[in-house]
C-alpha atoms as a PDB file:
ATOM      1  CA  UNK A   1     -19.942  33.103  23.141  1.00  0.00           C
ATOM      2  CA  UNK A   2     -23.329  35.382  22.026  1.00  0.00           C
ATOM      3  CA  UNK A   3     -25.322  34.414  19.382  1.00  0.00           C
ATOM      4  CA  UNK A   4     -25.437  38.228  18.267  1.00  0.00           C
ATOM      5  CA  UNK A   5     -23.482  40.888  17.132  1.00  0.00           C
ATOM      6  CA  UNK A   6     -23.207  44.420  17.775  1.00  0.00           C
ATOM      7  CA  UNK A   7     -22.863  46.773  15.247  1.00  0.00           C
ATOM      8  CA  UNK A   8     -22.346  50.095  14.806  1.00  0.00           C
ATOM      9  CA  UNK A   9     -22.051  52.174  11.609  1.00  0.00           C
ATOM     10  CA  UNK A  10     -20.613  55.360  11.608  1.00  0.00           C
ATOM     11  CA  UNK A  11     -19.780  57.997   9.251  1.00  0.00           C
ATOM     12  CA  UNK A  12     -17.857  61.122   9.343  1.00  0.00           C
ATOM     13  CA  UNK A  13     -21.455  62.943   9.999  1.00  0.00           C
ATOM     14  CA  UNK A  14     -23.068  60.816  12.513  1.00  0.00           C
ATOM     15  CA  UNK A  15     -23.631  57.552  14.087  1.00  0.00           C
ATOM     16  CA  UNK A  16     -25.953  55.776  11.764  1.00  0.00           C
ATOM     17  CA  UNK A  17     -26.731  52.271  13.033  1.00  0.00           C
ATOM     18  CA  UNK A  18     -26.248  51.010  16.464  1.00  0.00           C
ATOM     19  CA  UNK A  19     -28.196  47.361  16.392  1.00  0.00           C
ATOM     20  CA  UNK A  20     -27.651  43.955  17.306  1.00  0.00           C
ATOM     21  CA  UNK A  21     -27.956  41.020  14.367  1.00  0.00           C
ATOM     22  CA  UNK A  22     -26.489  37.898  12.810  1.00  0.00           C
ATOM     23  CA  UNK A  23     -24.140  38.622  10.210  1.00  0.00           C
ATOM     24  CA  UNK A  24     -22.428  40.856   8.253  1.00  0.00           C
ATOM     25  CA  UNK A  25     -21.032  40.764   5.134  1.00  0.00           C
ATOM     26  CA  UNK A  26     -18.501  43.774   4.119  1.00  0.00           C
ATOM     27  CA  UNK A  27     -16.682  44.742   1.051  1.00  0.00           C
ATOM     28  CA  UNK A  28     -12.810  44.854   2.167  1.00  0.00           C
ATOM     29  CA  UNK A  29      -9.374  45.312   0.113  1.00  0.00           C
ATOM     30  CA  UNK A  30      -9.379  41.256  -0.047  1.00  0.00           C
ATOM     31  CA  UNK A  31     -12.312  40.443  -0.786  1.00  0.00           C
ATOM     32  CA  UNK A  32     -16.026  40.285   0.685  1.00  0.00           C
ATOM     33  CA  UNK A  33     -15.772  38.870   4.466  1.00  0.00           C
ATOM     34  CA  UNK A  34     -18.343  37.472   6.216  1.00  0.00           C
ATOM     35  CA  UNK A  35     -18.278  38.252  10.535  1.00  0.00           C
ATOM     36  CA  UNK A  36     -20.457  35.866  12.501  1.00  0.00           C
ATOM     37  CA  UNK A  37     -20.817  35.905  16.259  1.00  0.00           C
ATOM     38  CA  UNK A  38     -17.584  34.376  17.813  1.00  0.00           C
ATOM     39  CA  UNK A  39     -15.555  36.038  14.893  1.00  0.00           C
ATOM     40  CA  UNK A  40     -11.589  36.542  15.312  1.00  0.00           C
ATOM     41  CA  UNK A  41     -10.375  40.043  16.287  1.00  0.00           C
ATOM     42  CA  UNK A  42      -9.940  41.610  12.877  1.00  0.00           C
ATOM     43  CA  UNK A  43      -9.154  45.221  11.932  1.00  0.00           C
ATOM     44  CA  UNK A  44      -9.401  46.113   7.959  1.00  0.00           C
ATOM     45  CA  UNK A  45      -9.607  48.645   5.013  1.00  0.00           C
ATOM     46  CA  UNK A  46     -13.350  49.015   3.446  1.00  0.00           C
ATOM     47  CA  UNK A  47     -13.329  49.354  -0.155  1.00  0.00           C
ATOM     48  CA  UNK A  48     -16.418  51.129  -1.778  1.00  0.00           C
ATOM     49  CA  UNK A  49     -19.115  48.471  -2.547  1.00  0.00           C
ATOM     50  CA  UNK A  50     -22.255  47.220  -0.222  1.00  0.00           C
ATOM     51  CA  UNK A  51     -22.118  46.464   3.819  1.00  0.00           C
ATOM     52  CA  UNK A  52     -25.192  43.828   4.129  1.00  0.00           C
ATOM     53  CA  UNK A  53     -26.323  43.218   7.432  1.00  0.00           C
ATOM     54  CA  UNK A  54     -28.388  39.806   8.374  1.00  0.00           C
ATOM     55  CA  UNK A  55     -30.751  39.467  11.261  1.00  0.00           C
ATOM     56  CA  UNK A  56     -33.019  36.552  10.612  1.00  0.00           C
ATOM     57  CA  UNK A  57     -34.542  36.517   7.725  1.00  0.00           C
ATOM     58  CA  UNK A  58     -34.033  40.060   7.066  1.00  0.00           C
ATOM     59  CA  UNK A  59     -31.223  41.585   5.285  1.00  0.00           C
ATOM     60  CA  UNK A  60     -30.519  45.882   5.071  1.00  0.00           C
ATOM     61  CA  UNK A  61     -28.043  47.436   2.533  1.00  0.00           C
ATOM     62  CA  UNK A  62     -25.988  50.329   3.127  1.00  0.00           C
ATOM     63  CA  UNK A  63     -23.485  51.442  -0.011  1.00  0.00           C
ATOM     64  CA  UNK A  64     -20.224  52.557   1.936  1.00  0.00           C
ATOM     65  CA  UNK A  65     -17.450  54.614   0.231  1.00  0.00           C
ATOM     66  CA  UNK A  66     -14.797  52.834   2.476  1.00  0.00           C
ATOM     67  CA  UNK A  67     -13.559  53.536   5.730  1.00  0.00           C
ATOM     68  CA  UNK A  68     -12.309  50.772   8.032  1.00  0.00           C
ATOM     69  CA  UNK A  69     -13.796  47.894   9.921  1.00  0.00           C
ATOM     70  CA  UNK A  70     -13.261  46.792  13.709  1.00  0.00           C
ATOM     71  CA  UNK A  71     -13.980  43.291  15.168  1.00  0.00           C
ATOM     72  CA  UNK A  72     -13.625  42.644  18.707  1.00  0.00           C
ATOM     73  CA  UNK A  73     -14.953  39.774  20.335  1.00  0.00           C
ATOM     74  CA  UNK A  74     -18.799  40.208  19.580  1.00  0.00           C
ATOM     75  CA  UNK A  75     -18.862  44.318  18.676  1.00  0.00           C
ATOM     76  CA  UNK A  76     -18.537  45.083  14.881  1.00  0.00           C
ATOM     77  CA  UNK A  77     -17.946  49.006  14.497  1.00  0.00           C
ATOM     78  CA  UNK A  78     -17.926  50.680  11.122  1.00  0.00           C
ATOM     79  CA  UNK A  79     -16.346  53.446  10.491  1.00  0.00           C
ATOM     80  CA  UNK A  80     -17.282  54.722   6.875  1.00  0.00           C
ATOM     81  CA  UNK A  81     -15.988  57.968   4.959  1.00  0.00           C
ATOM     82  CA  UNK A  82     -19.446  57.745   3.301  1.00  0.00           C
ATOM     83  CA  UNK A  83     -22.557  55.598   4.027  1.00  0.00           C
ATOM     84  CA  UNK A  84     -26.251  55.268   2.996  1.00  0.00           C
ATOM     85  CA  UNK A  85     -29.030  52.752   3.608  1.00  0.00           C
ATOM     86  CA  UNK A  86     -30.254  51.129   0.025  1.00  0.00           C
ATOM     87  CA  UNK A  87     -33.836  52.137   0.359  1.00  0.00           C
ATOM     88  CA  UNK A  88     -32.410  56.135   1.396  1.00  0.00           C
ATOM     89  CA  UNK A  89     -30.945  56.790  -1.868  1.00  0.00           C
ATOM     90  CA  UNK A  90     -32.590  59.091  -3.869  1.00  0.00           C
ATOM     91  CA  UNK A  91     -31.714  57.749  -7.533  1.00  0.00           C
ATOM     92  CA  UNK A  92     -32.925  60.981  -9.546  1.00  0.00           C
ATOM     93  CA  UNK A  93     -30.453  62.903  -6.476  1.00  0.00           C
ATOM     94  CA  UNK A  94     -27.932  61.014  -7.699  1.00  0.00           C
ATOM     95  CA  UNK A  95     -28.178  60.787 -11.183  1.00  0.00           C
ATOM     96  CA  UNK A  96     -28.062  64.744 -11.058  1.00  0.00           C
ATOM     97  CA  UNK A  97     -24.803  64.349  -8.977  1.00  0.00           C
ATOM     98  CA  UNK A  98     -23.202  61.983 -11.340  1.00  0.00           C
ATOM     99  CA  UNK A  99     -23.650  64.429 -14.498  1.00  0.00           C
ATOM    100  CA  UNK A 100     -22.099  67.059 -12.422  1.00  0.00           C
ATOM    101  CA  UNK A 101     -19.297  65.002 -11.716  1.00  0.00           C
ATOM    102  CA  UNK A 102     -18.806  64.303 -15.169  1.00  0.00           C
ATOM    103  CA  UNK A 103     -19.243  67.893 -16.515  1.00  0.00           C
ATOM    104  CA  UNK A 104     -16.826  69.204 -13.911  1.00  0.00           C
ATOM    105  CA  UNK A 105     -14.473  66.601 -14.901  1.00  0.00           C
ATOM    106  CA  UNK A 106     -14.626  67.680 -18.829  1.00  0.00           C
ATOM    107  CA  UNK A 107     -14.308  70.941 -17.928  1.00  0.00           C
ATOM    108  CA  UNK A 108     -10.166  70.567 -17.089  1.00  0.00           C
ATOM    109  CA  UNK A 109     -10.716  72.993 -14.384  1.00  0.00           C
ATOM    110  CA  UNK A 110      -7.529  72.153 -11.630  1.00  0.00           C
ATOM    111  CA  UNK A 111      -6.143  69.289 -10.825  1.00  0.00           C
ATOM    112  CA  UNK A 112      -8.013  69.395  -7.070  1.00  0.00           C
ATOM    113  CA  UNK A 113     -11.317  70.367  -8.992  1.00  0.00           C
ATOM    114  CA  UNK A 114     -10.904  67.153 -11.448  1.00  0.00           C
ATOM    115  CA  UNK A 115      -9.671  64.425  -8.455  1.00  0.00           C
ATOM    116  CA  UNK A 116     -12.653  66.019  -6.185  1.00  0.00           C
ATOM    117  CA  UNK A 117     -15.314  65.599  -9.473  1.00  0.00           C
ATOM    118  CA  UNK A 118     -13.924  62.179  -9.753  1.00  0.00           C
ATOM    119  CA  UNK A 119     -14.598  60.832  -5.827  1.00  0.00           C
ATOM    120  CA  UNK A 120     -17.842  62.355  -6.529  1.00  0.00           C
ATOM    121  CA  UNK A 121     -18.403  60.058  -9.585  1.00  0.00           C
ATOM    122  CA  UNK A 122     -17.278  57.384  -7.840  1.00  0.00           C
ATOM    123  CA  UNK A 123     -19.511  57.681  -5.362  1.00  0.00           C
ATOM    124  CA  UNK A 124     -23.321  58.664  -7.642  1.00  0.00           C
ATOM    125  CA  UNK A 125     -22.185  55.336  -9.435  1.00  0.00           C
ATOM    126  CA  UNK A 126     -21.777  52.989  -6.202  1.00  0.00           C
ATOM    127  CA  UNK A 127     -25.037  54.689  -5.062  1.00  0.00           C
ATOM    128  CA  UNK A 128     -27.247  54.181  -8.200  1.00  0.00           C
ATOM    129  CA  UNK A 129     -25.618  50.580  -8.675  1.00  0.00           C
ATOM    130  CA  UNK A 130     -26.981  49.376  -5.165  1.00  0.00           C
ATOM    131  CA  UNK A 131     -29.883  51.371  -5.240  1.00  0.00           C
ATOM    132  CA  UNK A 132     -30.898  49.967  -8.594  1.00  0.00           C
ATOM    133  CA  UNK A 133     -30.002  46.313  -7.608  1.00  0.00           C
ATOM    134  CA  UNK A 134     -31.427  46.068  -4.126  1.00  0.00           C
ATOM    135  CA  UNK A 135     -34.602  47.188  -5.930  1.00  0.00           C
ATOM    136  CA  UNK A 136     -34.618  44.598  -8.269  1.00  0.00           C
ATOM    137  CA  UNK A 137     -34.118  42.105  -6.149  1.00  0.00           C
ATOM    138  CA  UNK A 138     -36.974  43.496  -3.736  1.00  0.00           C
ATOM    139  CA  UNK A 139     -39.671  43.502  -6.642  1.00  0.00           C
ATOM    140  CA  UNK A 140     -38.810  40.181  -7.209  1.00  0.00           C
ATOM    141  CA  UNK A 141     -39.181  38.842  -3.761  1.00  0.00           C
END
């Protein structure tokens, strides 16, 4: 049994995150899971919320959309519809994004238009909520 894990993150864009660490805590249908070296085989739905990966002492945020999650033996792939390191997140970006969403949404344009303006919602406020916390808590260490 290693003492590490191997994860990868990727999105529907790229391969974001190929490194070995500790832990990782994920946001799934059931709850928040924690996968440590030596974990069972597990394969799960990813709810939107934050992916927090541990090596050492450090931690690094990424706010994920959802996707699914793969554990074999020591490798931890992600595979995310949407995700984006803490620190990347541009919270005016987003902010802008967010009133856009809700504009297009009071607007009653189509059906498509409104379920489309709402993902996009959904997504500025999971970005803004992580992005604002993780800098909180990074002032404060």
């Amino acid at each position: 049994m290693s003492n590490k894990l191997n994860l990868d993150i990727i999105s529907q864009e790229a391969q974001l995150l190929s490194q070995e660490l500790d832990m990782v805590l994920a946001p799934t249908a059931m709850g928040q899971i924690g996968i440590l070296p030596g974990h069972i085989s597990l394969f799960t739905h990813l709810k939107a919320g934050e992916l927090i990966l541990v090596s050492g002492i450090k931690h690094e945020v990424f706010a994920v959309t959802g996707g699914f999650l793969d554990v074999n033996q020591d490798q931890v792939t992600v595979l995310a519809d949407s995700a984006i390191r803490a620190e990347d997140i541009d919270i005016v970006k987003v902010q802008e994004a967010k009133k856009r969403a809700q504009e297009t949404m009071e607007k009653k344009l189509s059906e498509n238009d409104f379920k489309l303006a709402q993902v996009d919602l959904r997504k500025a406020i999971l970005e803004l909520k992580v992005a604002k916390r993780r800098r909180r808590h990074s002032i404060s260490l």
